[in-house]
C-alpha atoms as a PDB file:
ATOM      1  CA  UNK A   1     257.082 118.588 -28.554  1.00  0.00           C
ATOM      2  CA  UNK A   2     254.574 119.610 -26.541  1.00  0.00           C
ATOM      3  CA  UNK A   3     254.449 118.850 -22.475  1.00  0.00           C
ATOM      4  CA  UNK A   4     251.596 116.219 -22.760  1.00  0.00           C
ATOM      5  CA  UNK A   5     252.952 113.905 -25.065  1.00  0.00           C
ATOM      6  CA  UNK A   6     254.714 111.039 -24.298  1.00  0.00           C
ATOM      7  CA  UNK A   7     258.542 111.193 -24.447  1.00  0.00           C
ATOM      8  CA  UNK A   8     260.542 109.097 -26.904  1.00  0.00           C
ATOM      9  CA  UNK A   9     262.002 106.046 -24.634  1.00  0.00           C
ATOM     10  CA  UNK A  10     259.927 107.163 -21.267  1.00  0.00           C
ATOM     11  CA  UNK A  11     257.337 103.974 -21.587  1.00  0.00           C
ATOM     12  CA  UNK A  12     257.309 101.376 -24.397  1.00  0.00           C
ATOM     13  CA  UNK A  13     253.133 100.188 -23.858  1.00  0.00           C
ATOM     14  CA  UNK A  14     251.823 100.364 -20.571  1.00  0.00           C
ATOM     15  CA  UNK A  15     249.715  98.065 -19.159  1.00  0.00           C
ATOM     16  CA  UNK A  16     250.113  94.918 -17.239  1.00  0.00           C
ATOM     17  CA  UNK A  17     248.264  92.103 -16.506  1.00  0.00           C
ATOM     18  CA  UNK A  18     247.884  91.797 -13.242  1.00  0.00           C
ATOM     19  CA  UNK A  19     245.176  91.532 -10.207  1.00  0.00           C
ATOM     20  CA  UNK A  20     243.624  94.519  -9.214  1.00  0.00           C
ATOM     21  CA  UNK A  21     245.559  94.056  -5.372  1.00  0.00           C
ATOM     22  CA  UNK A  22     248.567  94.057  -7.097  1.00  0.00           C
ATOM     23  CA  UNK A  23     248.332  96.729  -9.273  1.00  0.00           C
ATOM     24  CA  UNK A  24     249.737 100.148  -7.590  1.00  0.00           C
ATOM     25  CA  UNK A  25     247.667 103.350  -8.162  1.00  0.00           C
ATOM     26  CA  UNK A  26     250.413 105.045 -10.244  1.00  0.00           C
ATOM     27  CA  UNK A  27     250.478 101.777 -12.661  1.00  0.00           C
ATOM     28  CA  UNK A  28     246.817 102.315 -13.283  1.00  0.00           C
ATOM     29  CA  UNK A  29     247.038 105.945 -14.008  1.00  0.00           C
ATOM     30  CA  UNK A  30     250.051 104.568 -16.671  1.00  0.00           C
ATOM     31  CA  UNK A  31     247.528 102.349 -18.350  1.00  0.00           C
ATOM     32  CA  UNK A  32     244.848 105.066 -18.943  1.00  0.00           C
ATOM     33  CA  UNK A  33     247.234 107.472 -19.990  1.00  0.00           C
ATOM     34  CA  UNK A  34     248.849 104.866 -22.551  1.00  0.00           C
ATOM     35  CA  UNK A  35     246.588 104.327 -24.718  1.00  0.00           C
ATOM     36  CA  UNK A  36     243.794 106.532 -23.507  1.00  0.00           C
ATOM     37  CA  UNK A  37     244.645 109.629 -22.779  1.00  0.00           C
ATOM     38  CA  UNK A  38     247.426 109.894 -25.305  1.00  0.00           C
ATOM     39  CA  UNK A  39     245.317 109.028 -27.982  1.00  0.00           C
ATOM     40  CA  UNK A  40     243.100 111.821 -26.926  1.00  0.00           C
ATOM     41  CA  UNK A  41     245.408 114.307 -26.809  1.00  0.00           C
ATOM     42  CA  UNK A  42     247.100 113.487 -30.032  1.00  0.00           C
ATOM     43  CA  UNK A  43     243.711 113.537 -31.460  1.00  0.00           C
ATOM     44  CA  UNK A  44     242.823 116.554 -29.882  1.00  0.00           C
ATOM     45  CA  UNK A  45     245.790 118.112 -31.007  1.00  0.00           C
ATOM     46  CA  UNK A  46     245.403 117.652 -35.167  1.00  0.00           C
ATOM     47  CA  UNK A  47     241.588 117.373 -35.215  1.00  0.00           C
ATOM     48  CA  UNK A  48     240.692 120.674 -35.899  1.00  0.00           C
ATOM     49  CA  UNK A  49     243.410 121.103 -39.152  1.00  0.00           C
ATOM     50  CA  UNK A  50     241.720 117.453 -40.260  1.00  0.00           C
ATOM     51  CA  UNK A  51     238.316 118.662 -39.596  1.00  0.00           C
ATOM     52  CA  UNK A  52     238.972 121.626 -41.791  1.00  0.00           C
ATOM     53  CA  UNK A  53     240.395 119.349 -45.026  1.00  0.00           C
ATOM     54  CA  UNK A  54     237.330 117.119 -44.799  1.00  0.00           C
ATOM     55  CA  UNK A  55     239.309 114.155 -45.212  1.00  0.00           C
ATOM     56  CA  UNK A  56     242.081 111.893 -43.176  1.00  0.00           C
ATOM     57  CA  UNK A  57     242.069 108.604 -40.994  1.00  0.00           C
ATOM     58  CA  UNK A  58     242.522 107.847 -37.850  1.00  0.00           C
ATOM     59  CA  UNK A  59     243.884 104.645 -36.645  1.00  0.00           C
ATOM     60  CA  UNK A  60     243.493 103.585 -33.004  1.00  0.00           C
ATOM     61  CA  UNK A  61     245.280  99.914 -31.906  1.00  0.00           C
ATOM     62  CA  UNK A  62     243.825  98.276 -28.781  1.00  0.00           C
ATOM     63  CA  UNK A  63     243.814  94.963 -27.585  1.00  0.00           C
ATOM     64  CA  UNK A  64     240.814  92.264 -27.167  1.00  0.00           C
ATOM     65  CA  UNK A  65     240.501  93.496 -23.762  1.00  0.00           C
ATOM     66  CA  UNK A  66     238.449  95.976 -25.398  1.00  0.00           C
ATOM     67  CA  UNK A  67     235.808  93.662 -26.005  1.00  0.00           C
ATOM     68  CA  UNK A  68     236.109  90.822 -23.223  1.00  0.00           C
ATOM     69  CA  UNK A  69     237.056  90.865 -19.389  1.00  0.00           C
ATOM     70  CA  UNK A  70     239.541  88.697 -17.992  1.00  0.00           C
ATOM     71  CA  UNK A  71     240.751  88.180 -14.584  1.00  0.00           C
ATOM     72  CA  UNK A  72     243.674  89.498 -13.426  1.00  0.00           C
ATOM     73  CA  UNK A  73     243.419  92.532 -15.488  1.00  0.00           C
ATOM     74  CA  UNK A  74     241.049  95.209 -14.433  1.00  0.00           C
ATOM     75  CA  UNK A  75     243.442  97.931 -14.935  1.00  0.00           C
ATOM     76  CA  UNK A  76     244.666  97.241 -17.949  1.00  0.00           C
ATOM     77  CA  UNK A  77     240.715  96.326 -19.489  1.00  0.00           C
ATOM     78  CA  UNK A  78     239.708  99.493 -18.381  1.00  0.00           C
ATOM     79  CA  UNK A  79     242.033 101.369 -20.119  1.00  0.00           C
ATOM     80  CA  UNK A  80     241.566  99.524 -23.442  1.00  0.00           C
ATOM     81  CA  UNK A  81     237.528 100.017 -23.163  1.00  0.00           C
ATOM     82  CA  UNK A  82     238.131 103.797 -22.810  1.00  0.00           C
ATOM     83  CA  UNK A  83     240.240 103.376 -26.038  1.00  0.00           C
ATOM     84  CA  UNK A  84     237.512 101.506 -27.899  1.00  0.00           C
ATOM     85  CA  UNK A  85     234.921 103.999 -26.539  1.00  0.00           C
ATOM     86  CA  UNK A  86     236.779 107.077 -27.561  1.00  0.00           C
ATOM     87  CA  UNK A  87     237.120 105.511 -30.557  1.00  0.00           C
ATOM     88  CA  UNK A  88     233.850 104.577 -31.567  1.00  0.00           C
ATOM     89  CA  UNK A  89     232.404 107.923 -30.405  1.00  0.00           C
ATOM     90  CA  UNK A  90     234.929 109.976 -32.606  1.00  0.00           C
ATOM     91  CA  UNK A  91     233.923 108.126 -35.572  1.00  0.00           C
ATOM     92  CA  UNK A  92     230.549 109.090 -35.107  1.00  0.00           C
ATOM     93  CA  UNK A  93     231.444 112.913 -34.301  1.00  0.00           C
ATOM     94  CA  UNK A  94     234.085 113.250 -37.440  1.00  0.00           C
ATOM     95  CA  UNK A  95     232.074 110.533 -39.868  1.00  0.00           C
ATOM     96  CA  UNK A  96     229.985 113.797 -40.963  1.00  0.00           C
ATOM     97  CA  UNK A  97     233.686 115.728 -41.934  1.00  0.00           C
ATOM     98  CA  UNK A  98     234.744 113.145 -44.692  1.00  0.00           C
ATOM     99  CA  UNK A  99     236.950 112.020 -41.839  1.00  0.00           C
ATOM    100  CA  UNK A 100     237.493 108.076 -40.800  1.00  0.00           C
ATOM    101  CA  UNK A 101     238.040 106.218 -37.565  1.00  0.00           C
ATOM    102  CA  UNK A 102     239.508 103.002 -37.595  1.00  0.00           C
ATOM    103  CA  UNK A 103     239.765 100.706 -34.599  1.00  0.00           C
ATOM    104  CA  UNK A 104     243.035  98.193 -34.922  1.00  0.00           C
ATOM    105  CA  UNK A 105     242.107  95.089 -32.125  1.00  0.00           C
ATOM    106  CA  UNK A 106     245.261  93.005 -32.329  1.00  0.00           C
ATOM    107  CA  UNK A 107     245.851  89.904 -30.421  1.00  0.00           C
ATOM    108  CA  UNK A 108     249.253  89.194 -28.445  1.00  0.00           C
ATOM    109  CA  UNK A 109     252.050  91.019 -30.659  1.00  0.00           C
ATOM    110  CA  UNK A 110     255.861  89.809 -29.869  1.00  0.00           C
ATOM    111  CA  UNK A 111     257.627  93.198 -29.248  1.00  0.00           C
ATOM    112  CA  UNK A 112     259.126  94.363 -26.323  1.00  0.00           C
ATOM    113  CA  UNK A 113     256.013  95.632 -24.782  1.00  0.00           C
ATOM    114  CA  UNK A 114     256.566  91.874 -22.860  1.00  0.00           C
ATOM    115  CA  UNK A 115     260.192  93.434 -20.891  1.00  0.00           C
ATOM    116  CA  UNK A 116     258.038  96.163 -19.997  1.00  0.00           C
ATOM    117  CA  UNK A 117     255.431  94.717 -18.358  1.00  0.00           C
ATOM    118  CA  UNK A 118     256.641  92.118 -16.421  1.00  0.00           C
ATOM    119  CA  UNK A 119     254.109  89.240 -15.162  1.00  0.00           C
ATOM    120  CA  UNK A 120     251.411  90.432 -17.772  1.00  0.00           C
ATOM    121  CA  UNK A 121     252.161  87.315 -19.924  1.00  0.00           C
ATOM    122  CA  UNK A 122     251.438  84.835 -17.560  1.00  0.00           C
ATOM    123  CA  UNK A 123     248.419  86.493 -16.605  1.00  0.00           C
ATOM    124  CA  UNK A 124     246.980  86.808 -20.336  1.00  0.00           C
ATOM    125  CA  UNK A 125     244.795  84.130 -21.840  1.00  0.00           C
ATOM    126  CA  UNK A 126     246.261  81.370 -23.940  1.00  0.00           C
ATOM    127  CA  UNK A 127     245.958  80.290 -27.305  1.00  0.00           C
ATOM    128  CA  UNK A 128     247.041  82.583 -29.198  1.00  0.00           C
ATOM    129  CA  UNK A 129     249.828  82.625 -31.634  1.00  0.00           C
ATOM    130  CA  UNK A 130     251.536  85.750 -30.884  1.00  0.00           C
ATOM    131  CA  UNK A 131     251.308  88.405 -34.142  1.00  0.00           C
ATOM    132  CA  UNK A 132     254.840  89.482 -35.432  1.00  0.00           C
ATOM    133  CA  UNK A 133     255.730  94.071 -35.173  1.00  0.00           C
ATOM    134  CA  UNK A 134     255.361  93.720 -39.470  1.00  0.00           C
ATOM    135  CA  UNK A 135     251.798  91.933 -39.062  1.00  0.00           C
ATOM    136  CA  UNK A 136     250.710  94.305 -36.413  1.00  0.00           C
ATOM    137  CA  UNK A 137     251.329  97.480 -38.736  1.00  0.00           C
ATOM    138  CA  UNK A 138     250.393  95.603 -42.094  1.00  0.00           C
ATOM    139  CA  UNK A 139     246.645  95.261 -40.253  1.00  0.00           C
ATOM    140  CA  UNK A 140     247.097  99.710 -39.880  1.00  0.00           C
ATOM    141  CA  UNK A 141     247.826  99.908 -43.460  1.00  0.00           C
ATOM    142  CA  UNK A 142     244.941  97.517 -44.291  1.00  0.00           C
ATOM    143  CA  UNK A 143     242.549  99.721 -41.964  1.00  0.00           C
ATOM    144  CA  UNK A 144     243.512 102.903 -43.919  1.00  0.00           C
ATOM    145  CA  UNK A 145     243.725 101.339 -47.327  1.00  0.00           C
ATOM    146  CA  UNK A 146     240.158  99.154 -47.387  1.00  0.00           C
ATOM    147  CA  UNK A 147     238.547 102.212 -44.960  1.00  0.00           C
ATOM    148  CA  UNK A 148     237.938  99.362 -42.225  1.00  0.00           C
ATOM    149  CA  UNK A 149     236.156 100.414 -39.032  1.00  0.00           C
ATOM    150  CA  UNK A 150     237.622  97.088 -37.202  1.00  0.00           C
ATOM    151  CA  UNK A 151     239.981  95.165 -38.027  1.00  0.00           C
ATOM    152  CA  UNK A 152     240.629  92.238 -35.555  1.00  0.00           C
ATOM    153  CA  UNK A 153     243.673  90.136 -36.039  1.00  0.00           C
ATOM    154  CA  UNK A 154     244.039  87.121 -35.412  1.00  0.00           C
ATOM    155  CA  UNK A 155     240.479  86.464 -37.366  1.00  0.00           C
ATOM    156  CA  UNK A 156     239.507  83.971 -34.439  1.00  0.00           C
ATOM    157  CA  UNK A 157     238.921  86.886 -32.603  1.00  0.00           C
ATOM    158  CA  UNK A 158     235.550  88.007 -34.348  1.00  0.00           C
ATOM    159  CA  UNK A 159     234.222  84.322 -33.333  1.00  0.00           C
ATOM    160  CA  UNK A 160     234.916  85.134 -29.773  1.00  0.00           C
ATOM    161  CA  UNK A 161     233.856  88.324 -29.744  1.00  0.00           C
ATOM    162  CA  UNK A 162     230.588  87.074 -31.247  1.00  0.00           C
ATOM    163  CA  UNK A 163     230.234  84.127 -28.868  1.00  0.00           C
ATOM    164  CA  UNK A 164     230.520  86.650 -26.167  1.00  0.00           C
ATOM    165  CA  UNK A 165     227.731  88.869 -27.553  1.00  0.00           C
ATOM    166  CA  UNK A 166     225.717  85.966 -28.115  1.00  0.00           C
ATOM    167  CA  UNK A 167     226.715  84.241 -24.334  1.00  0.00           C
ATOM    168  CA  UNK A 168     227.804  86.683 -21.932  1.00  0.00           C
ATOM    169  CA  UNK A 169     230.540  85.328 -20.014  1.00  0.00           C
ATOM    170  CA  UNK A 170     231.420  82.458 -22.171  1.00  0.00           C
ATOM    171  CA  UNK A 171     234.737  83.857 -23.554  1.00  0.00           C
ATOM    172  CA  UNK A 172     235.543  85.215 -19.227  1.00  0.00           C
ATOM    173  CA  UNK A 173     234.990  81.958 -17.727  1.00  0.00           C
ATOM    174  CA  UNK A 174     237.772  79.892 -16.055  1.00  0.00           C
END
């Protein structure tokens, strides 16, 4: 395996929700690296032998942060933008090979990303119902299937997203 990827049982999701003063400069490096960097270096890594078939997909998974800022989570939003930028700029630089980019934006998922990240759920927005591990990966399979460039799960999602583009701020206000 090579050096820069993540090892098997080192970190389970990265990212906690907390205030910037709270959040230690190692623990933001963690939350660019998972997802950003690793997607970008796993990318990196096959591109060129998918390039050179002219087809494939690529899935990326991020979270709502993505789209909307929340206090009490600068770290971890930042990270997820980078994902959703990366993302959106690789479909545009592959789209020419025959090769697809989805981006996978997936509300609160019950897995054990939670005992890893201690405090971040108290610090996440509410309303949610939390998405189960199987629905999480049955919205990857319906990404590659239907050739999706979003899929955003829960669906209530799209409405705030669109409120937000619509009213800045509305979705971020407390």
């Amino acid at each position: 395996m090579p050096a820069w990827l993540p090892r098997p049982g080192r970190r389970r999701g990265a990212g906690r929700w907390l205030p910037i003063v709270e959040t230690s400069p190692t623990e933001a490096r963690q939350m660019i690296e998972l997802p950003y960097l690793a997607a970008f270096y796993v990318t990196r890594f096959f591109l060129a032998d998918i390039l050179a078939r002219k087809s494939g997909h690529i899935v990326n998974v991020t979270s709502p942060a993505s789209y909307i800022a929340w206090p009490n989570a600068a770290g971890y939003i930042a990270a997820r933008q980078a994902l959703k930028g990366f993302s959106e700029a690789l479909r545009l630089e592959a789209a020419a090979s025959g090769v697809f980019v989805s981006l996978v934006v997936l509300g609160p998922v019950e897995s054990s990303y939670w005992e890893h990240n201690p405090g971040s759920r108290e610090h996440m927005p509410q309303g949610f119902a939390p998405l189960s591990t199987f629905e999480a990966a049955e919205s990857m399979v319906r990404a590659i299937e239907r050739r999706k460039r979003y899929v955003i799960r829960p669906r209530l999602l799209r409405l705030l997203f669109t409120l937000e583009a619509l009213v800045p701020g509305i979705a971020s206000r407390g």
